[in-house]
Protein backbone atom coordinates (compact mmCIF):
# COMPACT_ATOMS: atom_id res chain seq x y z
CA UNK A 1 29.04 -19.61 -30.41
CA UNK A 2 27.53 -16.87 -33.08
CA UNK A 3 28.99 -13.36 -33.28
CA UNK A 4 25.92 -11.78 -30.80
CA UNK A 5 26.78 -14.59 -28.30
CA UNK A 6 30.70 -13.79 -28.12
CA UNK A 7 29.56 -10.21 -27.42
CA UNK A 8 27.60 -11.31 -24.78
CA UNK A 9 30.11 -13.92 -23.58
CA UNK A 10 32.50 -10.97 -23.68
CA UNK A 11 30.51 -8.51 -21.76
CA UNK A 12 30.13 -11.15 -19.02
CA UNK A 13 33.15 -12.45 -17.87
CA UNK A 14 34.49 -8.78 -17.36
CA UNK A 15 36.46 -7.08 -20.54
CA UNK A 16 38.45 -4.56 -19.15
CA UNK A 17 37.46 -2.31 -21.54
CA UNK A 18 33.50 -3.17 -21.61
CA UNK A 19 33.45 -3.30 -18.01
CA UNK A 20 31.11 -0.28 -17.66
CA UNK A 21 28.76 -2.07 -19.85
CA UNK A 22 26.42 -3.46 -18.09
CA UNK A 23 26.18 -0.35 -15.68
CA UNK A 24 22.74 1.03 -17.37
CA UNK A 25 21.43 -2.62 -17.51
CA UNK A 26 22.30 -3.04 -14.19
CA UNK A 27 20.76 0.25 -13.14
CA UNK A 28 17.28 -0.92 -15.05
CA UNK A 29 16.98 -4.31 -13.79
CA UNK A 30 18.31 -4.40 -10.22
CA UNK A 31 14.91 -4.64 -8.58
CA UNK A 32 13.63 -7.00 -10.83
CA UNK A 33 13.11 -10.02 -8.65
CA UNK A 34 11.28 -13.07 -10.16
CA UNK A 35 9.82 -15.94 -7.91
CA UNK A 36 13.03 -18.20 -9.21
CA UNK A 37 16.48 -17.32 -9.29
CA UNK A 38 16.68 -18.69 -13.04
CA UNK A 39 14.21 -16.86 -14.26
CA UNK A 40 16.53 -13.30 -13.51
CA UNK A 41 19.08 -15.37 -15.71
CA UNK A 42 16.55 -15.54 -18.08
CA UNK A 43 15.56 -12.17 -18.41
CA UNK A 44 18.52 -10.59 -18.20
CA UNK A 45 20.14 -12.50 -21.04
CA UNK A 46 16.55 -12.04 -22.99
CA UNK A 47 16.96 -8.29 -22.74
CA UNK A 48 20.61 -7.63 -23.75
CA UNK A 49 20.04 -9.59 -26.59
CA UNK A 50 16.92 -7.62 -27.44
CA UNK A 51 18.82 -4.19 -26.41
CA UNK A 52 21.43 -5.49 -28.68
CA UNK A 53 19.14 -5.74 -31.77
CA UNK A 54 16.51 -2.95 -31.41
CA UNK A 55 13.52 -3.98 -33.67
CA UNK A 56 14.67 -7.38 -34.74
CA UNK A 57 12.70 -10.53 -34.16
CA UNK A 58 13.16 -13.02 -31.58
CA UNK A 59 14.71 -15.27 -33.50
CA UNK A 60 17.35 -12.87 -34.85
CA UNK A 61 18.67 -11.90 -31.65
CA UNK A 62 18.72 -14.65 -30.01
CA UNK A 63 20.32 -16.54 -33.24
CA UNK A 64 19.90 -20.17 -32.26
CA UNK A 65 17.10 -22.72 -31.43
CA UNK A 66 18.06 -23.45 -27.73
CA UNK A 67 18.10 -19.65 -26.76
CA UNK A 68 14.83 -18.68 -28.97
CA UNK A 69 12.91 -21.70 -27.35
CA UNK A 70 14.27 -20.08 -23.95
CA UNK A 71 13.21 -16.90 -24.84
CA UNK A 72 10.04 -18.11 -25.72
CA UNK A 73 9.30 -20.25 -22.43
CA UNK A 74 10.38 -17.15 -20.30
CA UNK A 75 7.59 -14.80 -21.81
CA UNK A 76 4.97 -17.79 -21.66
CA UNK A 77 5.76 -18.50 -18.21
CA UNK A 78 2.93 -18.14 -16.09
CA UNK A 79 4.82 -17.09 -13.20
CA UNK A 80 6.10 -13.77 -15.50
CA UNK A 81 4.25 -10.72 -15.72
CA UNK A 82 4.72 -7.33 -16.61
CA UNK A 83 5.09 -6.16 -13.35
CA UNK A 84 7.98 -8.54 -13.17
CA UNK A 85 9.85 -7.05 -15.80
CA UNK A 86 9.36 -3.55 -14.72
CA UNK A 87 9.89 -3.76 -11.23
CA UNK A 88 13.53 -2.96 -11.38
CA UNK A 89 12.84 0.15 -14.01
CA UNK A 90 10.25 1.28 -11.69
CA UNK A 91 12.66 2.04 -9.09
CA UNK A 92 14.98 3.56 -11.27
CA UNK A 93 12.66 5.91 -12.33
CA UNK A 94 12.25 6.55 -8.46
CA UNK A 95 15.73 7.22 -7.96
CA UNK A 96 15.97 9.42 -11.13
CA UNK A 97 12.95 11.54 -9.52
CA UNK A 98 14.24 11.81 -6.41
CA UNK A 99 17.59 13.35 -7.84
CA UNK A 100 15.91 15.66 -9.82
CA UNK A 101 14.80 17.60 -6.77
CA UNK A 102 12.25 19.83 -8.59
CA UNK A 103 8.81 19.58 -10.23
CA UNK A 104 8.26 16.38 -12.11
CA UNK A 105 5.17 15.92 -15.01
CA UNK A 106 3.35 12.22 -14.80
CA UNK A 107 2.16 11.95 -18.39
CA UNK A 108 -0.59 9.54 -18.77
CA UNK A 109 -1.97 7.78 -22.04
CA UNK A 110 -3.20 4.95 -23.36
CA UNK A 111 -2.19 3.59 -26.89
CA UNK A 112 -3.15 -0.23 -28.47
CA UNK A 113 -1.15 -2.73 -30.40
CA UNK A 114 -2.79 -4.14 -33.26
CA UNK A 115 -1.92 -7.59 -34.53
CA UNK A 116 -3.57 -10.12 -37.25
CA UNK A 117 -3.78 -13.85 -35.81
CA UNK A 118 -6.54 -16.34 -36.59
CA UNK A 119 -7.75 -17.36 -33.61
CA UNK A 120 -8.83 -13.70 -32.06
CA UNK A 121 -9.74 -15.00 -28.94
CA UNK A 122 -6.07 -16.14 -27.46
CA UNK A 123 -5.15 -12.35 -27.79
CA UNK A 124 -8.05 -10.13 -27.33
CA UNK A 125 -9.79 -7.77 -29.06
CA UNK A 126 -9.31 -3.57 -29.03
CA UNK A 127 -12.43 -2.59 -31.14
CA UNK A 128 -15.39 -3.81 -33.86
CA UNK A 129 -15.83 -1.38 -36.70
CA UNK A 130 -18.62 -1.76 -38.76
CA UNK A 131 -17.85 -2.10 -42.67
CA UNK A 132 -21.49 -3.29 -43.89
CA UNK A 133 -25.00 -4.44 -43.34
CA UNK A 134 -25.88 -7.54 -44.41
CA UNK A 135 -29.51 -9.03 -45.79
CA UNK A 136 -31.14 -8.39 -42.75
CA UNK A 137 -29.80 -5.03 -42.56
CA UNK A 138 -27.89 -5.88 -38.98
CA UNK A 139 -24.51 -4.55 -39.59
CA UNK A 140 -21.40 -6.49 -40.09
CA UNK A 141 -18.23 -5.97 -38.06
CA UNK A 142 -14.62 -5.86 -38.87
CA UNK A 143 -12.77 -7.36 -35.52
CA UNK A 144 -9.23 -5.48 -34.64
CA UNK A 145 -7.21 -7.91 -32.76
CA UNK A 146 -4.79 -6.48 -30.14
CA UNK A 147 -4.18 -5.41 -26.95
CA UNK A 148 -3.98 -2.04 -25.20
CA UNK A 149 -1.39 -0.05 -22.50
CA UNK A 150 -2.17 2.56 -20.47
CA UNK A 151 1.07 4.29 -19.59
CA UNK A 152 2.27 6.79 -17.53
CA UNK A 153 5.77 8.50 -17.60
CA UNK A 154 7.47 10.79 -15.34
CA UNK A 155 9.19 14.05 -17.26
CA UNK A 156 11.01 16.98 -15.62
CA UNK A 157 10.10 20.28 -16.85
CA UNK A 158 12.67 20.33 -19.18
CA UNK A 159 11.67 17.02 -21.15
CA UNK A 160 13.90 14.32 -19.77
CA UNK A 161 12.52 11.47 -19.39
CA UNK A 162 12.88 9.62 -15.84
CA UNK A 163 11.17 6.78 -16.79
CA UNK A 164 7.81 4.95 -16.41
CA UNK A 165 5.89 4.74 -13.14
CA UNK A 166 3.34 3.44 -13.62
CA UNK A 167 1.57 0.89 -16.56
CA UNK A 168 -1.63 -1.19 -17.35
CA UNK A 169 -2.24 -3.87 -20.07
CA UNK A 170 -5.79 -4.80 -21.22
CA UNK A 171 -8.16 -6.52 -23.64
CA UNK A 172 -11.94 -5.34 -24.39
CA UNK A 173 -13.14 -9.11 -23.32
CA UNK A 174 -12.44 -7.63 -19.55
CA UNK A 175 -15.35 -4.97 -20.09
CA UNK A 176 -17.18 -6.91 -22.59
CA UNK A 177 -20.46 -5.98 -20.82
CA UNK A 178 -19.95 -2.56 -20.10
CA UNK A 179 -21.78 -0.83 -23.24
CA UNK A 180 -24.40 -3.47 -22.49
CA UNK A 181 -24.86 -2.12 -19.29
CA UNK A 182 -24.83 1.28 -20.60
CA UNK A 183 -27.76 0.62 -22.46
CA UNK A 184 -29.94 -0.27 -19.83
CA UNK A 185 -29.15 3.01 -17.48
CA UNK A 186 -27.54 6.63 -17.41
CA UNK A 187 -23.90 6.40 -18.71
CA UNK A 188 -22.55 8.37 -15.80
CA UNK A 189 -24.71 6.08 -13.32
CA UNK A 190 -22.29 2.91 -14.32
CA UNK A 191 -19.46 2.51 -11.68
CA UNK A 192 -16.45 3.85 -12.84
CA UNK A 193 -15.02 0.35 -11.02
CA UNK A 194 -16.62 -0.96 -14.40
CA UNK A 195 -15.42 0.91 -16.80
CA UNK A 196 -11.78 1.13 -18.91
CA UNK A 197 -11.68 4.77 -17.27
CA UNK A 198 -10.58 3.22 -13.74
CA UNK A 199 -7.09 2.60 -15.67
CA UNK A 200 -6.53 6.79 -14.90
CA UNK A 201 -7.24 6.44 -10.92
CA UNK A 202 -4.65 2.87 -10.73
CA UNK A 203 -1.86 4.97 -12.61
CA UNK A 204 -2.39 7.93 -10.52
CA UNK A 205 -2.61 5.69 -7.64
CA UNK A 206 0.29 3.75 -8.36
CA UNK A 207 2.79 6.20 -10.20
CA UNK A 208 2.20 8.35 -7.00
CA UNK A 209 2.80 5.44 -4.25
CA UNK A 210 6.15 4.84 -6.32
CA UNK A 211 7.63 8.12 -5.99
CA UNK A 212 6.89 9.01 -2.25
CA UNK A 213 6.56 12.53 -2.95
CA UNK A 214 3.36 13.65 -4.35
CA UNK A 215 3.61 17.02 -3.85
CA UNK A 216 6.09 16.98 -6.37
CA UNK A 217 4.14 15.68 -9.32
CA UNK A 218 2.05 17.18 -11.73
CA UNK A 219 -0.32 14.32 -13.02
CA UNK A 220 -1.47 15.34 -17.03
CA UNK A 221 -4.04 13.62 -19.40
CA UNK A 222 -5.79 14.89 -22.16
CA UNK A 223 -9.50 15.07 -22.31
CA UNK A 224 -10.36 11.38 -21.50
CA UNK A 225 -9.32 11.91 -18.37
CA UNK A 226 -11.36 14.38 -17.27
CA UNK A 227 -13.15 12.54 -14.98
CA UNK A 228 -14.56 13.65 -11.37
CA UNK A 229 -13.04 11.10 -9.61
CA UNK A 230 -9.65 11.36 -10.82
CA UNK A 231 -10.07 14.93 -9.27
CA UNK A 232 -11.01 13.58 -6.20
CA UNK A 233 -8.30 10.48 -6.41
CA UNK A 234 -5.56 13.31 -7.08
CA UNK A 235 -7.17 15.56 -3.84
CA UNK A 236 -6.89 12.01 -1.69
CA UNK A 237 -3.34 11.60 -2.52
CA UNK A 238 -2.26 15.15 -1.82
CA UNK A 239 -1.30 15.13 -5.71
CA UNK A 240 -1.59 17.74 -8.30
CA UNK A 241 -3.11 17.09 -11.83
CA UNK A 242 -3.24 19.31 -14.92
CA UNK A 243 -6.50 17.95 -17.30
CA UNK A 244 -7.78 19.28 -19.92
CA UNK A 245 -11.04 19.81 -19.76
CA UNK A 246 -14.22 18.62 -21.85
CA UNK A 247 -17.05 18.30 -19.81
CA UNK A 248 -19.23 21.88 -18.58
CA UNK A 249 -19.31 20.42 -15.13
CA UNK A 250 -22.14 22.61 -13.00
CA UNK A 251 -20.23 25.47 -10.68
CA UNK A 252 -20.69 27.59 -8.30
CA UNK A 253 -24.64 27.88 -6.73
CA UNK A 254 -25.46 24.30 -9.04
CA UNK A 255 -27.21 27.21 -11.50
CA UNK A 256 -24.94 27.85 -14.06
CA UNK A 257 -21.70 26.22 -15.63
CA UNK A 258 -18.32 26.71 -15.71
CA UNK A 259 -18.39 27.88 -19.12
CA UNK A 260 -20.82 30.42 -18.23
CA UNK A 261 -18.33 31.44 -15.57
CA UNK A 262 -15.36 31.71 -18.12
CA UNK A 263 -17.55 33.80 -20.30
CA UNK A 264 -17.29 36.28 -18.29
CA UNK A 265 -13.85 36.70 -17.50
CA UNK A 266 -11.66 38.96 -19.26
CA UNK A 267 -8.55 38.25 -21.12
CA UNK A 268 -5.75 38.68 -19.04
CA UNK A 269 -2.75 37.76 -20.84
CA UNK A 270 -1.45 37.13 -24.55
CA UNK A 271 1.13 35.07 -25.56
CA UNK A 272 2.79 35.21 -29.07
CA UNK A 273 3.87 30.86 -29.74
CA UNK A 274 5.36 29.21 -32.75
CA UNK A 275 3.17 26.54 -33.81
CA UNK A 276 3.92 23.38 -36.78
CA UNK A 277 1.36 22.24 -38.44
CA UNK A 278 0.94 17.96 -39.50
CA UNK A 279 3.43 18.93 -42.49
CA UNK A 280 5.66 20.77 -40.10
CA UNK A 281 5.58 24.39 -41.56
CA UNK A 282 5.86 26.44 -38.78
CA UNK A 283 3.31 29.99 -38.20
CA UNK A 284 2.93 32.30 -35.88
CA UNK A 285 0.02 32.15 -32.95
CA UNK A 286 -1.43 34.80 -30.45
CA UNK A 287 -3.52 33.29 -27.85
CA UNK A 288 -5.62 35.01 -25.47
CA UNK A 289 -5.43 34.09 -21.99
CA UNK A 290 -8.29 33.50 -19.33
CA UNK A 291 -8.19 32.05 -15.86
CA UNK A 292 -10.28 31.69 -13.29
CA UNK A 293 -10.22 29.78 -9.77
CA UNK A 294 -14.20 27.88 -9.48
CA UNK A 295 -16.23 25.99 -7.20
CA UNK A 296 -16.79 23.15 -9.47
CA UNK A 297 -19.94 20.75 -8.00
CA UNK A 298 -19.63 16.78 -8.56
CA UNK A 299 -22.11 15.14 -11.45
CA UNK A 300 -25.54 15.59 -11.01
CA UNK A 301 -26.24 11.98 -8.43
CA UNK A 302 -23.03 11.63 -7.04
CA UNK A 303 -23.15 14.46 -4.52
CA UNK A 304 -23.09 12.30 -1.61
CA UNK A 305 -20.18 10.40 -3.19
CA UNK A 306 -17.71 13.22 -4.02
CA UNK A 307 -17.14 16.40 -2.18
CA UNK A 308 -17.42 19.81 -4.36
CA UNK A 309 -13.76 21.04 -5.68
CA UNK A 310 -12.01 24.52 -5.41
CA UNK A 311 -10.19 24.54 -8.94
CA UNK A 312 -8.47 26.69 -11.37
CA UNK A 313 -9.66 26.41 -15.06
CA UNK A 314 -7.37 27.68 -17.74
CA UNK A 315 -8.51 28.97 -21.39
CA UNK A 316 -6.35 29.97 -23.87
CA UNK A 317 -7.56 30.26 -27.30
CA UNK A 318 -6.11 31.86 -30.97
CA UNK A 319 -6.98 34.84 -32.40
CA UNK A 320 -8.15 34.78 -35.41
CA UNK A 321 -8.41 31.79 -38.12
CA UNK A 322 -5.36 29.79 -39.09
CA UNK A 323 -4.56 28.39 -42.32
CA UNK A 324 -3.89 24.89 -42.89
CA UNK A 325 -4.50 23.83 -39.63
CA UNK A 326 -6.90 23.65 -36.57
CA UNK A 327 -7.46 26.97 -34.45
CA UNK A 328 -5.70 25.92 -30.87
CA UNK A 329 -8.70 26.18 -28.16
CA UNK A 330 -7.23 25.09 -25.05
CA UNK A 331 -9.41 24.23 -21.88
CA UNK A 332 -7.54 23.00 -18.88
CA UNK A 333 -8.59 22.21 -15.39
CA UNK A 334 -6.45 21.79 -12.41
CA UNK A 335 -5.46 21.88 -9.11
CA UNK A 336 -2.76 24.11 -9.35
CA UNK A 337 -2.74 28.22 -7.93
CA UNK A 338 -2.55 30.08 -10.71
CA UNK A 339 -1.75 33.98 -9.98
CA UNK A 340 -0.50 35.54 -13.00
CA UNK A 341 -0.74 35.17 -16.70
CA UNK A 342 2.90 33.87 -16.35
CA UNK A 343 1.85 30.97 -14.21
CA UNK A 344 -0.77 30.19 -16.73
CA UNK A 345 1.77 29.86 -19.96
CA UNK A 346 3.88 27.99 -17.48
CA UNK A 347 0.52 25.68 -16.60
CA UNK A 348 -0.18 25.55 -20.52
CA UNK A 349 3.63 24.82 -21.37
CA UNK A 350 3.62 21.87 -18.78
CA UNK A 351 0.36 20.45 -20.56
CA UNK A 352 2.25 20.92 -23.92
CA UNK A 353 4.55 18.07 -22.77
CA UNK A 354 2.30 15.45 -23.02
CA UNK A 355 2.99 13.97 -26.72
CA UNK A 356 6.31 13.01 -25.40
CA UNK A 357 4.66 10.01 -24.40
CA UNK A 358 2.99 9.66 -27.42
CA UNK A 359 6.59 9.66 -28.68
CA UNK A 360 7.77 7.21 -26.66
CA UNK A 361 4.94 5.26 -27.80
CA UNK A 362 5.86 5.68 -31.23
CA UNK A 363 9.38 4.52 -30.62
CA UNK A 364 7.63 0.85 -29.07
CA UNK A 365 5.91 0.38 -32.70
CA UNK A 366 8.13 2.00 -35.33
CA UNK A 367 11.69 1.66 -33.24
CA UNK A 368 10.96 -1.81 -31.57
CA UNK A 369 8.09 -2.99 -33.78
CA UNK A 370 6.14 -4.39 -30.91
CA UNK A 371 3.63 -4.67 -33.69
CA UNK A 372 5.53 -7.26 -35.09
CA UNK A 373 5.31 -10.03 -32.60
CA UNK A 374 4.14 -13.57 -33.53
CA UNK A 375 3.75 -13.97 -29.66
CA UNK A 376 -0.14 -16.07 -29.71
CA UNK A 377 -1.18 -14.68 -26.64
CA UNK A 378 -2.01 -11.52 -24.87
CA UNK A 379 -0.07 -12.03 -21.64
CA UNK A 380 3.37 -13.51 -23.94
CA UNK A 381 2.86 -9.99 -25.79
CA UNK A 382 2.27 -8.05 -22.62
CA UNK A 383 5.86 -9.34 -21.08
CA UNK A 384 7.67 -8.70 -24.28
CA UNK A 385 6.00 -5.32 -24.51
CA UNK A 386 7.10 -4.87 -21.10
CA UNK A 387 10.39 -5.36 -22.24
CA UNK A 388 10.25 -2.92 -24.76
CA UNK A 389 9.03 -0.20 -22.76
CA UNK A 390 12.72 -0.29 -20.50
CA UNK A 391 14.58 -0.32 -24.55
CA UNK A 392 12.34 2.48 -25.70
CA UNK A 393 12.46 4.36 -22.73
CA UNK A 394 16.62 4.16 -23.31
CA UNK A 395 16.31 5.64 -26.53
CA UNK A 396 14.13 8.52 -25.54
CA UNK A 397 16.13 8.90 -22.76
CA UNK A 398 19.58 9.67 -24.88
CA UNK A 399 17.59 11.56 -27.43
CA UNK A 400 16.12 13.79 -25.20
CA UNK A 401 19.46 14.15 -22.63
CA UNK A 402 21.19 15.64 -25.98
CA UNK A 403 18.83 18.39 -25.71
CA UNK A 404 18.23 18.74 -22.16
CA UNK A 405 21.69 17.90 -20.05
CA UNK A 406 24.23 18.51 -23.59
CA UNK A 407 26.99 19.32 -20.99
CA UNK A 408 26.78 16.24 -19.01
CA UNK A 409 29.60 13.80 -18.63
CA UNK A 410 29.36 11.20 -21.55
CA UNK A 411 30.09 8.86 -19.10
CA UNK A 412 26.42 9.02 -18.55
CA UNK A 413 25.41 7.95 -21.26
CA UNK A 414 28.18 5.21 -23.01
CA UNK A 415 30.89 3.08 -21.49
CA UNK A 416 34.40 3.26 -21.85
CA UNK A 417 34.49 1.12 -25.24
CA UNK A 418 31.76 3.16 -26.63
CA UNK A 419 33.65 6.35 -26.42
CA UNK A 420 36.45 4.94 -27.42
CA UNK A 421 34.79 3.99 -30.78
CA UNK A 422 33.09 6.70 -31.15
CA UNK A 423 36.09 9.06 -30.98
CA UNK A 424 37.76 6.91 -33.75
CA UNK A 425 34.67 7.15 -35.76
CA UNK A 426 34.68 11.10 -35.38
CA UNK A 427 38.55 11.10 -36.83
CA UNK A 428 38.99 13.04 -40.04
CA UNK A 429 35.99 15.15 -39.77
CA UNK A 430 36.03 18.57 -40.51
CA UNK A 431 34.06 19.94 -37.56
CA UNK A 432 35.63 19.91 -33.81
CA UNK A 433 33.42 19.14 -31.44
CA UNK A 434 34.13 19.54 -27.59
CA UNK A 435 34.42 16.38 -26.42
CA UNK A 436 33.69 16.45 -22.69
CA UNK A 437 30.13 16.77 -23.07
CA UNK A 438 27.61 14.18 -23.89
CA UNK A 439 26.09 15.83 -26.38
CA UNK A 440 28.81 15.43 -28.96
CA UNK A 441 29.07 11.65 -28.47
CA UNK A 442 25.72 11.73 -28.86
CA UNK A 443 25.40 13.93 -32.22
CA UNK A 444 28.37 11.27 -33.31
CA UNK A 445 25.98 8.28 -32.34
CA UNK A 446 23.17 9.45 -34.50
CA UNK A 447 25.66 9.72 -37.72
CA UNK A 448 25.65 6.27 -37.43
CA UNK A 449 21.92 6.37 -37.97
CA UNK A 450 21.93 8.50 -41.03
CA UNK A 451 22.19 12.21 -39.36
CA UNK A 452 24.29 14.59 -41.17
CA UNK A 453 24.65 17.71 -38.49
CA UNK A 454 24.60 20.20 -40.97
CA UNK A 455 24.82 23.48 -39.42
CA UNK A 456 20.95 24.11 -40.03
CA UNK A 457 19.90 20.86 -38.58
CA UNK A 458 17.46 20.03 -36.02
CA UNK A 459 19.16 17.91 -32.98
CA UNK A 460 18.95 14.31 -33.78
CA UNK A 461 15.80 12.60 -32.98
CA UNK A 462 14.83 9.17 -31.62
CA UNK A 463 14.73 7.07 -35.24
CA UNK A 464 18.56 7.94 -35.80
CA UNK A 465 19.10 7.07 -32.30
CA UNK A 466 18.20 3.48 -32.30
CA UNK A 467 19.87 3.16 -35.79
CA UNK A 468 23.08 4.65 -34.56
CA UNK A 469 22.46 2.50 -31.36
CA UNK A 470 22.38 -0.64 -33.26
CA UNK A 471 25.65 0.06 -36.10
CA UNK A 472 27.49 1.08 -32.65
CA UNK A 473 26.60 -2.47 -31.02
CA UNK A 474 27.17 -3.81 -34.52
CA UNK A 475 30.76 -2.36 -34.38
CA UNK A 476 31.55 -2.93 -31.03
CA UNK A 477 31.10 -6.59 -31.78
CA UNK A 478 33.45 -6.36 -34.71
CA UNK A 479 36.24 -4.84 -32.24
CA UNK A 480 35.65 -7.52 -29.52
CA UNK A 481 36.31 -10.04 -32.38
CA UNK A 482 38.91 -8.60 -33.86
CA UNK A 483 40.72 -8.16 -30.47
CA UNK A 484 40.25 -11.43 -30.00
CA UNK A 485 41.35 -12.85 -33.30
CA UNK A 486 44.41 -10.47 -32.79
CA UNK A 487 45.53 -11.71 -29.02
CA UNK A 488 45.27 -15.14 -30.68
């Protein structure tokens, strides 16, 4: 048996002190019901040893032939899909939204995972770029193999994450003709049925069906998803949506545009922000504050389709030219009142949220290096992506609870072996930390990762977080062995 093995050997016939162990893993994959009782076996043992080495390969974790070629057959199995996977997390993230009991933000996105493989084809394709023309002056194309995921994750206002709700996976051979057809008519006369774009209403759709309470979400994309429908979609399923805005849709009487609407409206409200540029040097940044509530009229064709919308478009742009960076110009639309300048920031601070899903995103390729993957074939690398999501979710989830819920029980967060360790580990330092609240377990976890907590520090972030994560389960191992070696 190798040393990874014993801990999971360990963890499974019930350690007295590792009993809480499997609580969060539990919690994750509890609805996760597969068409064979085997294949929850599978998966189950497939994820703890992926949980237990965050980033590794296959082969690593799973540290033998018999369990890699397992591994390996459950992610090619035909009757496996993503939905599989996250079925179980799904509902967690509906019982985390239900006890949050207050506004929740649905961030959507969509990001792609880029691999190299020879045969293209078995995996898909995510765009052509064009590096040269050749003799004939046709232009050559360079092929990027990959897949993509659309994504959507439920916040609460405060940042924590609840989890995913909703999720997509996708290769360009699926809509292979659509820029064809595009060519032939009107853009905006192609159904959106036949277009990538219908990946916004199915999250909405779905993410909102999960959580059985759509008056409580706030649905936000950035300016791809500023599309009529969605409005509509959102309207249908009694949901709100925050957008920001990049079309001039026609308003009012059909005879001017919204942007001729929002010209003349006056500022109403400035706001003083701190704002970090791509190096992170932080400025100062006024912006000026317009709202208005508009009759906004469907596309021009598509009246009979879509009813005209009452909605509230929000402007907020910075006085003045900054240096070193681009001026913030800020055009939202939405379905939300919006009374006061107050509400506004509060509208504008919601949208602000939305890269923490381009965080969690970056946690998948840099954290769990889905981009790694020797998988052959789009739907292997879809499952083990899926599996990923539930691990990087984890470690967005602790990073972000340190900052949101710091006085929360650290029973929350790590089992009763984990503290343990981790208040041996804190021995001998010079700072005393309260520790009752999960926050100082947590500052203590991303030591282990290479944080130093100087007094002037930032909290930790996610990167030290799945480094501490993996020395803890690194050291936890060692104890179980030792223990062992000592009852002996």
């Amino acid at each position: 048996m190798t040393k990874r093995q014993e801990l999971h050997h360990s963890r499974t016939v019930g350690h007295a002190t590792t009993s809480q162990t499997k609580t969060w893993i539990d919690r994750e994959l509890a609805g996760s019901e597969f068409k064979d009782a085997r294949l929850n076996k599978r998966f189950r043992k497939l994820f703890e040893q992926l949980s237990d080495g965050t980033g590794e390969s296959i082969p690593l974790v799973c540290q033998d032939w018999a369990n890699t070629k397992a591994a390996y057959r459950f992610l090619s199995n035909h009757r496996v899909t993503e939905g599989d996977i996250l079925a179980g997390h799904f509902q967690s993230t509906r019982d985390r939204f239900a006890a949050a009991d207050d506004t929740v933000l649905i961030l959507h996105d969509t990001t792609e995972f880029n691999y190299h493989r020879e045969d293209i084809q078995s995996v898909g394709i995510v765009k052509r770029t064009p590096v040269r023309k050749r003799l004939n002056g046709s232009p050559q194309h360079y092929v990027v193999c990959g897949i993509l995921m659309h994504s959507s994750l439920a916040v609460t206002i405060g940042g924590l994450p609840l989890g995913l709700a909703a999720m997509k996976f996708w290769t360009r051979k699926k809509f292979k003709g659509c820029n064809a057809l595009k060519k032939k008519i009107n853009p905006t006369r192609v159904p959106i049925e036949k277009k990538e774009s219908i990946r916004w209403l199915e999250n909405l759709r779905q993410s909102t069906a999960l959580l059985h309470a759509p008056q409580r979400c706030v649905h936000i994309g950035d300016r791809e998803s500023d599309i009529y429908k969605l409005f509509c979609t959102a309207q249908t399923e009694s949901t709100r949506f925050l957008v920001r805005t990049c079309v001039d849709r026609l308003a009012g009487d059909g005879q001017h545009t919204i942007a001729d609407e929002m010209s003349e409206v006056r500022v109403k409200g400035l706001q003083r922000i701190d704002v970090r540029d791509k190096k992170g040097h932080l400025s100062k940044a006024i912006l000026e504050i317009k709202y208005r509530r508009i009759r906004v009229l469907p596309p021009i064709g598509k009246h009979k389709q879509y009813p005209e919308l009452v909605l509230t478009v929000i402007h907020a742009q910075e006085r003045g030219t900054p240096q070193g960076r681009e001026k913030i110009d800020w055009k939202l639309i939405t379905n939300l009142p919006v009374n006061s300048p107050e509400e506004a920031m509060e509208k504008l601070r919601w949208y602000s949220m939305r890269w923490k899903i381009e965080t969690l995103h970056k946690i998948l390729k840099s954290g769990c290096k889905a981009e790694e993957s020797r998988l052959r074939t789009a739907a292997r690398l879809a499952n083990l992506i899926a599996v990923f999501c539930i691990l990087s979710w984890r470690i967005f989830w602790l990073t972000m609870m340190n900052r949101a819920l710091s006085d929360a029980s650290p029973a929350l967060a790590f089992t009763a072996l984990e503290i343990r360790l981790l208040d041996h580990l804190a021995k001998g330092q010079k700072e005393r930390v309260q520790k009752t609240s999960v926050s100082s377990y947590l500052v203590q976890l991303a030591r282990l990762g290479g944080y130093l907590a100087r007094a002037g520090d930032s909290p930790p972030g996610n990167k030290v977080i799945w480094k501490g994560l993996s020395r803890l389960t690194d050291i936890e191992l060692g104890f179980l062995i030792g223990a062992k070696l000592v009852g002996n």
